[in-house]
C-alpha atoms as a PDB file:
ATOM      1  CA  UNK A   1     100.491  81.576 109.711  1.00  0.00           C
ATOM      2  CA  UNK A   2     102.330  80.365 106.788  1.00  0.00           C
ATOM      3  CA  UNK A   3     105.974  79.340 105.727  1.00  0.00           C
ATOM      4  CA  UNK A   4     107.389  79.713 102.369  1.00  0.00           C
ATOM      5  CA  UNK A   5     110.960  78.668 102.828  1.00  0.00           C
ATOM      6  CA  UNK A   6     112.633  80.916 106.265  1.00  0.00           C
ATOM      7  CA  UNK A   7     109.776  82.829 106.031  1.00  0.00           C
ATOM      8  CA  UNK A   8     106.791  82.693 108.330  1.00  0.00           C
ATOM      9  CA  UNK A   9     104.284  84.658 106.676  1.00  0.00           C
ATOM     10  CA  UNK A  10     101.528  86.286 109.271  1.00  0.00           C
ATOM     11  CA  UNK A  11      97.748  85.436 107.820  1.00  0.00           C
ATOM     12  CA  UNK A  12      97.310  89.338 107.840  1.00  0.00           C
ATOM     13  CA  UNK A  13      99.039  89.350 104.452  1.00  0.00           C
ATOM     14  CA  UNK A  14      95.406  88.089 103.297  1.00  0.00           C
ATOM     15  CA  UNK A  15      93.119  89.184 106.225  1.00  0.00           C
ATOM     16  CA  UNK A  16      94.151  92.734 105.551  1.00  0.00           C
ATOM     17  CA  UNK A  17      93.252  95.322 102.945  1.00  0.00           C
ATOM     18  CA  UNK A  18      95.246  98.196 102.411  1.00  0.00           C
ATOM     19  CA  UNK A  19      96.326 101.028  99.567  1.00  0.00           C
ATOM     20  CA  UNK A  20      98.846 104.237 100.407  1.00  0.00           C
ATOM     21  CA  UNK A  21      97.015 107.014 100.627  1.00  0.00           C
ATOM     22  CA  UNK A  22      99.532 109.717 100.250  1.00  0.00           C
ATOM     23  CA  UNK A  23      97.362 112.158 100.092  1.00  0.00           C
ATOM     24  CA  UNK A  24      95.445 111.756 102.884  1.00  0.00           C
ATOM     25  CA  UNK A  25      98.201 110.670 105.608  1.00  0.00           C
ATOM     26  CA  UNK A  26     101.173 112.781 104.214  1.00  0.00           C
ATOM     27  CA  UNK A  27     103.655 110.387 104.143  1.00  0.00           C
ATOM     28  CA  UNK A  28     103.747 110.559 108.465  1.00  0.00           C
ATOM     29  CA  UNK A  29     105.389 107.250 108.128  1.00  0.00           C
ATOM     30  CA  UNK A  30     108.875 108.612 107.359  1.00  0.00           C
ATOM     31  CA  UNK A  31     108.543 111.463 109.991  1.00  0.00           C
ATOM     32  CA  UNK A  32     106.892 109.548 113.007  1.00  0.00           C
ATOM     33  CA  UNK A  33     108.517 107.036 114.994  1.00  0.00           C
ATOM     34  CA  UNK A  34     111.165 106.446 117.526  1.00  0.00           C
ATOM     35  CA  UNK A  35     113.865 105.284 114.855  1.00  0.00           C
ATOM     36  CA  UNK A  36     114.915 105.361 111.041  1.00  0.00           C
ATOM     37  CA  UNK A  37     114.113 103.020 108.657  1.00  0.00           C
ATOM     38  CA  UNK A  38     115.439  99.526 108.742  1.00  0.00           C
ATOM     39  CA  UNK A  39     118.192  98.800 106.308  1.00  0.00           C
ATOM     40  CA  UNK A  40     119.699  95.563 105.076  1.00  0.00           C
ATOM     41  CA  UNK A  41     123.467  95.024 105.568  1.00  0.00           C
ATOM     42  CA  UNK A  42     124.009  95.276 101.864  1.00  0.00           C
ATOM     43  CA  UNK A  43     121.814  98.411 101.129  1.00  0.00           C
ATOM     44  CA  UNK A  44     124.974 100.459 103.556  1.00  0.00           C
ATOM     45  CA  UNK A  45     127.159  99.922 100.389  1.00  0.00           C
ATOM     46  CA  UNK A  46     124.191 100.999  98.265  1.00  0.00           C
ATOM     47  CA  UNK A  47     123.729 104.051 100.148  1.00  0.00           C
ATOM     48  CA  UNK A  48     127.539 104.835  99.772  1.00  0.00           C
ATOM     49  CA  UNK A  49     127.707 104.169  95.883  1.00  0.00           C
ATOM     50  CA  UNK A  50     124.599 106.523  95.497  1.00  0.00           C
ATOM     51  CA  UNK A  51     124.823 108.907  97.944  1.00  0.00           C
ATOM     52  CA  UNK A  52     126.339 111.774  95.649  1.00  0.00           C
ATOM     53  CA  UNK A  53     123.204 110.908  92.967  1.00  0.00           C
ATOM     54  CA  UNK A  54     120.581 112.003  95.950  1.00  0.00           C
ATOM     55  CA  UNK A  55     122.704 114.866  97.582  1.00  0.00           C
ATOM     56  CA  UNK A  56     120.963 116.866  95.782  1.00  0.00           C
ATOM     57  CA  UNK A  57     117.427 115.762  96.590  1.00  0.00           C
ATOM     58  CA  UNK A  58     117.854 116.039 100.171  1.00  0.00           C
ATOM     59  CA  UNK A  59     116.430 119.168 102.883  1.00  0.00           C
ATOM     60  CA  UNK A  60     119.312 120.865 104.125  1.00  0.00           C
ATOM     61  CA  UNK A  61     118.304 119.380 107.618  1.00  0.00           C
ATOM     62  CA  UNK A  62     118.788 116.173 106.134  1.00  0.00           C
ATOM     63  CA  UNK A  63     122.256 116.656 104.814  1.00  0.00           C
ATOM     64  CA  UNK A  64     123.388 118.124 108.263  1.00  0.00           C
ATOM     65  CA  UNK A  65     121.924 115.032 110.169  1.00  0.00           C
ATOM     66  CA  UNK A  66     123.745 112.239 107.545  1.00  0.00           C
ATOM     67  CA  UNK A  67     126.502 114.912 108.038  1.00  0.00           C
ATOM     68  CA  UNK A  68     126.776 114.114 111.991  1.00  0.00           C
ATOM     69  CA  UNK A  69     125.759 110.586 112.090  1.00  0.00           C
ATOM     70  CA  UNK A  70     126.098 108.861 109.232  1.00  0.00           C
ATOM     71  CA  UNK A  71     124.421 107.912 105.962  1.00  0.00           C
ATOM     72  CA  UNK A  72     123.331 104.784 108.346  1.00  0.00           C
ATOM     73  CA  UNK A  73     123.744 104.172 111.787  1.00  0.00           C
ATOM     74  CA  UNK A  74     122.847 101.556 114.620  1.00  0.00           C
ATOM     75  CA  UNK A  75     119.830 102.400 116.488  1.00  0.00           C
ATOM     76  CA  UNK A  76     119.251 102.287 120.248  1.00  0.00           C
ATOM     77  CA  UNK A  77     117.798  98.300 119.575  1.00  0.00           C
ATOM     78  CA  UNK A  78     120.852  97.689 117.667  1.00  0.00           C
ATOM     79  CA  UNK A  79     119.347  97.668 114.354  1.00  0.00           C
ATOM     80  CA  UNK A  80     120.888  99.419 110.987  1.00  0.00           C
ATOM     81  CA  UNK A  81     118.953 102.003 110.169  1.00  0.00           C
ATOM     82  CA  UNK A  82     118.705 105.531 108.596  1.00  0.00           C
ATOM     83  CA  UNK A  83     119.366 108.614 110.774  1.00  0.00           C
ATOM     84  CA  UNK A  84     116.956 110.862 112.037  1.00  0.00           C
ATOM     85  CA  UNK A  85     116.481 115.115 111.622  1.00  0.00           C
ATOM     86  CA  UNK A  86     116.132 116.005 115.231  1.00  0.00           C
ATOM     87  CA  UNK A  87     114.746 112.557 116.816  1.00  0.00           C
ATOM     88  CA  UNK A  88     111.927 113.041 113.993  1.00  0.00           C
ATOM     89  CA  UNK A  89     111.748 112.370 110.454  1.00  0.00           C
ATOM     90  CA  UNK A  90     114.073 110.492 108.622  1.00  0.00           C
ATOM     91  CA  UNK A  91     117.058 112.102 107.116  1.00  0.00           C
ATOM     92  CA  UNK A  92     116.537 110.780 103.535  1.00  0.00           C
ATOM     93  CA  UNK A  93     112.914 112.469 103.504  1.00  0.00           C
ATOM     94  CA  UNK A  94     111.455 115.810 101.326  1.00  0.00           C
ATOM     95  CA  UNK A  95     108.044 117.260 101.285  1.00  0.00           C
ATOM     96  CA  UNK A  96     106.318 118.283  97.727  1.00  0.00           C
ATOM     97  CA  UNK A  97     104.474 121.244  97.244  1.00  0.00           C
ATOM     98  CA  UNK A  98     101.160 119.711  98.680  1.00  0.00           C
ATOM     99  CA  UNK A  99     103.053 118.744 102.163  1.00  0.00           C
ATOM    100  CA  UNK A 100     103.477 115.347 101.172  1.00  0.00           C
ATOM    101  CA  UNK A 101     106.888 113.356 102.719  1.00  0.00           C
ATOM    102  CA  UNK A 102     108.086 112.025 100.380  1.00  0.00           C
ATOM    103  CA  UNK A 103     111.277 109.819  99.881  1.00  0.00           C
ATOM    104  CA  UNK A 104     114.690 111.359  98.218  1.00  0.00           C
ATOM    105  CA  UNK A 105     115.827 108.264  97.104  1.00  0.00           C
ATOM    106  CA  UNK A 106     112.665 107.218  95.610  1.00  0.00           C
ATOM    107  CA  UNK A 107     112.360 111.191  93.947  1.00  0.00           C
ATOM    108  CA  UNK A 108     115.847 110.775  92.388  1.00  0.00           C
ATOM    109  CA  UNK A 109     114.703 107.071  91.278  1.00  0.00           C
ATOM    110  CA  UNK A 110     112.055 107.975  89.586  1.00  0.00           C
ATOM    111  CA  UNK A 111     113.931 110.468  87.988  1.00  0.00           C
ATOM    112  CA  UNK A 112     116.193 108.771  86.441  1.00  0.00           C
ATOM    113  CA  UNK A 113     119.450 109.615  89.007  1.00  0.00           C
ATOM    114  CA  UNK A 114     119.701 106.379  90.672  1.00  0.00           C
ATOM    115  CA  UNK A 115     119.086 102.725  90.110  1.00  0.00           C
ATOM    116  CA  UNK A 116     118.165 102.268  93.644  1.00  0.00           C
ATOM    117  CA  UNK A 117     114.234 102.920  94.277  1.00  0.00           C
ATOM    118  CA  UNK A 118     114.870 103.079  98.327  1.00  0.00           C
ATOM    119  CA  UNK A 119     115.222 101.052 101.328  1.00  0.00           C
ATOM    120  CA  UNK A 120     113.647  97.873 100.585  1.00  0.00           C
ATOM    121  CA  UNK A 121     111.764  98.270 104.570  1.00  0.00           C
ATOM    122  CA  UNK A 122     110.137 101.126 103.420  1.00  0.00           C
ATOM    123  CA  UNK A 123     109.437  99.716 100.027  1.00  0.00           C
ATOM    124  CA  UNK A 124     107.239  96.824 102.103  1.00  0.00           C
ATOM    125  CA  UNK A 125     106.081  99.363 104.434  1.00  0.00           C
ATOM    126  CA  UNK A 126     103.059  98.758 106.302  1.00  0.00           C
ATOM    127  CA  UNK A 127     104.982  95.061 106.222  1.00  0.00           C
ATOM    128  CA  UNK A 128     108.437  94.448 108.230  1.00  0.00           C
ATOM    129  CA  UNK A 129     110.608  91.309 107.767  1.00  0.00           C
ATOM    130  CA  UNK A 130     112.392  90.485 111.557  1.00  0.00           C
ATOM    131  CA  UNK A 131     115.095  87.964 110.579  1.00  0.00           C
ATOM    132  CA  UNK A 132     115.715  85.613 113.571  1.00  0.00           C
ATOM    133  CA  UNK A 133     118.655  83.510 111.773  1.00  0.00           C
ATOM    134  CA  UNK A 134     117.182  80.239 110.727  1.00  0.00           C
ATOM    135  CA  UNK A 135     113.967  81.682 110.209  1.00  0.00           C
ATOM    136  CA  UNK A 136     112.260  85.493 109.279  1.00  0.00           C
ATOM    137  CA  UNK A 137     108.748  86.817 110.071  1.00  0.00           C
ATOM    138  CA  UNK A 138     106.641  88.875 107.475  1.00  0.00           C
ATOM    139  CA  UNK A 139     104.469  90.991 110.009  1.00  0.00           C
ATOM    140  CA  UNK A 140     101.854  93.460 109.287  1.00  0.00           C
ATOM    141  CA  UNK A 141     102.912  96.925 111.391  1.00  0.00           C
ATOM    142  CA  UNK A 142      99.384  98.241 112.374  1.00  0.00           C
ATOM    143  CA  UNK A 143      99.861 101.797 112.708  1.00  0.00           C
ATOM    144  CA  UNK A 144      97.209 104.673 113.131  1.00  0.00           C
ATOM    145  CA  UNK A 145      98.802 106.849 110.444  1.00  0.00           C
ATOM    146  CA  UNK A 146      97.905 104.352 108.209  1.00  0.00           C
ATOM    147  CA  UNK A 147      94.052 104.057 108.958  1.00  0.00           C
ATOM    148  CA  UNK A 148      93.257 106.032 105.762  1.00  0.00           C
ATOM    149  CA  UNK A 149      95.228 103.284 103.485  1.00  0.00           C
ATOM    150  CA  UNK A 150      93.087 101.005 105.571  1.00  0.00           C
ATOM    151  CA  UNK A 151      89.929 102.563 104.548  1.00  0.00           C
ATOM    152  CA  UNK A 152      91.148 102.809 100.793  1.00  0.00           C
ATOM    153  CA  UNK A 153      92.602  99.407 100.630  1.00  0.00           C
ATOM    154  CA  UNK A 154      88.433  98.255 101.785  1.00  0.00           C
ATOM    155  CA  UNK A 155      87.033 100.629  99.265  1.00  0.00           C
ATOM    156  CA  UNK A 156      89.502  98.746  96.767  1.00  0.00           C
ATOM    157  CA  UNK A 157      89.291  95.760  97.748  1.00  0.00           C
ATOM    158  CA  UNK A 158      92.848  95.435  97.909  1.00  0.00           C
ATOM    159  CA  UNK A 159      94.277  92.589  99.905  1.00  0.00           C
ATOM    160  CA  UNK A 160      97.775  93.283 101.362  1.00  0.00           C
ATOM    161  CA  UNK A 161      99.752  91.360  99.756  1.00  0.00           C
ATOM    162  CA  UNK A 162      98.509  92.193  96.378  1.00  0.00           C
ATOM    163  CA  UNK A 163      99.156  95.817  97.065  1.00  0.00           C
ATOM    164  CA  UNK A 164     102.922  95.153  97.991  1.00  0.00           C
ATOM    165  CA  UNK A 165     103.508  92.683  95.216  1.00  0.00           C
ATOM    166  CA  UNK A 166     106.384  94.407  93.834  1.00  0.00           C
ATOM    167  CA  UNK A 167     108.375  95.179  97.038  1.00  0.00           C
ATOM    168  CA  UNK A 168     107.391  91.482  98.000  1.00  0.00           C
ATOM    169  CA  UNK A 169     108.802  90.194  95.094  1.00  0.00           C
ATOM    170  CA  UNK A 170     111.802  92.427  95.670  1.00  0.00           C
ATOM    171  CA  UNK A 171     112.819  91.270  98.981  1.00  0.00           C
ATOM    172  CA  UNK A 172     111.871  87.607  98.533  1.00  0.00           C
ATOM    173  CA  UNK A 173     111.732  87.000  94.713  1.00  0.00           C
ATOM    174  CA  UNK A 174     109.290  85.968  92.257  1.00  0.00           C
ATOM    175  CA  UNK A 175     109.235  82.295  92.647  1.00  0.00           C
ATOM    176  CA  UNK A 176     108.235  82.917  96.709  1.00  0.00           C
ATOM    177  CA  UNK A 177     105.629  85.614  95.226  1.00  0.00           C
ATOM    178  CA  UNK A 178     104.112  82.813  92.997  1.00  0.00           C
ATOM    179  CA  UNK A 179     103.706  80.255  96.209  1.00  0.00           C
ATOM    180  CA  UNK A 180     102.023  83.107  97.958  1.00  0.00           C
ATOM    181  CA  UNK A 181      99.232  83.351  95.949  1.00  0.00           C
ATOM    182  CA  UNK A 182      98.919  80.139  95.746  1.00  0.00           C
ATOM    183  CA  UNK A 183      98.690  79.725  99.695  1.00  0.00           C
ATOM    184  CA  UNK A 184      96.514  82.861  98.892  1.00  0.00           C
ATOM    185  CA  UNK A 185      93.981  81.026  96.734  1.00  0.00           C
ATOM    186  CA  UNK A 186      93.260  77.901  99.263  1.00  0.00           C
ATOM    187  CA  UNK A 187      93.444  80.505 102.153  1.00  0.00           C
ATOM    188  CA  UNK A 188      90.201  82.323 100.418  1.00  0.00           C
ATOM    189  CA  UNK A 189      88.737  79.293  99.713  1.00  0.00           C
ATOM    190  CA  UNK A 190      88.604  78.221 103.408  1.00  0.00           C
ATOM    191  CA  UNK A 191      87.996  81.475 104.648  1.00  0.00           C
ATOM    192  CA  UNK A 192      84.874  83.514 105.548  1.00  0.00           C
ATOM    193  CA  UNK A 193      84.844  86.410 103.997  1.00  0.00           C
END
């Protein structure tokens, strides 16, 4: 493990090798699980101020669950998250024409409609930030679903945290990025690999 300022950083960041591999897994990240994503406290006001930007973009299940619940809601562990269709996939989600999941926010992002890409968790996904108060750990979430980015991210070569360098930076900024690969460096040069 490593600390760059509250954050403890789990050695999987550099251990690990991974690249999204849409096409292969779906997107069954944003429809399996017990909960929605995890939000920030300041990404509720985001959601409000941008909400009429994605309306548009959403299933009509999804409308009718953010309808009921909430654009954002407490979960049954207490944390803020995104409401689910049904118990299942997250409210905020669409499916192309290939029966990929996909993220509204991010579609109406990349469109142009919004300035907000999407939930910064998801963003970091297979990665999730637990903040404990004086200090936060950066986990790796091993998940079955995403054994094909696995595989890819080995074909690759593509360390973890050089495949979320952008949502890293994000959530953390670029000065923290920069003293990760610097811990990066001496970590490769001590380790076996």
């Amino acid at each position: 493990m490593f600390q760059i300022g509250k954050a403890i950083i789990s050695d999987d960041l550099f251990e690990e090798e991974f690249a999204c591999n849409l096409n292969a897994c779906k997107g069954m990240c944003c429809v399996e699980g017990d909960s929605g994503a995890p939000l920030l406290e300041e990404e509720k006001a985001v959601l409000d101020r941008i909400f009429s930007d994605i309306k548009s973009y959403l299933t009509q299940e999804g409308l009718e669950a953010i309808e009921k619940q909430g654009k954002y809601l407490i979960d049954s562990d207490g944390d803020l998250t995104t409401p689910l269709v049904n118990g299942k996939e997250c409210a905020y989600v669409t499916k192309n024409d290939k029966g990929v999941y996909l993220c509204s926010i991010e579609q109406a992002y990349l469109d142009g409609k919004t300035d907000w890409q999407k939930p910064v968790s998801c963003h970091l996904y297979p990665v999730r930030v637990k903040d404990y108060g004086e200090f936060q750990s950066v986990n790796y979430h091993r998940w079955n679903i995403c054994n094909t980015a696995c595989e890819l991210g080995k074909q690759t070569q593509t360390p973890l945290f050089k495949f979320l360098k952008e949502p890293l930076i994000r959530r953390f900024g670029r000065d923290w990025y920069d003293e990760l690969e610097i811990i990066a460096k001496a970590y490769y040069k001590t380790d076996i690999k």
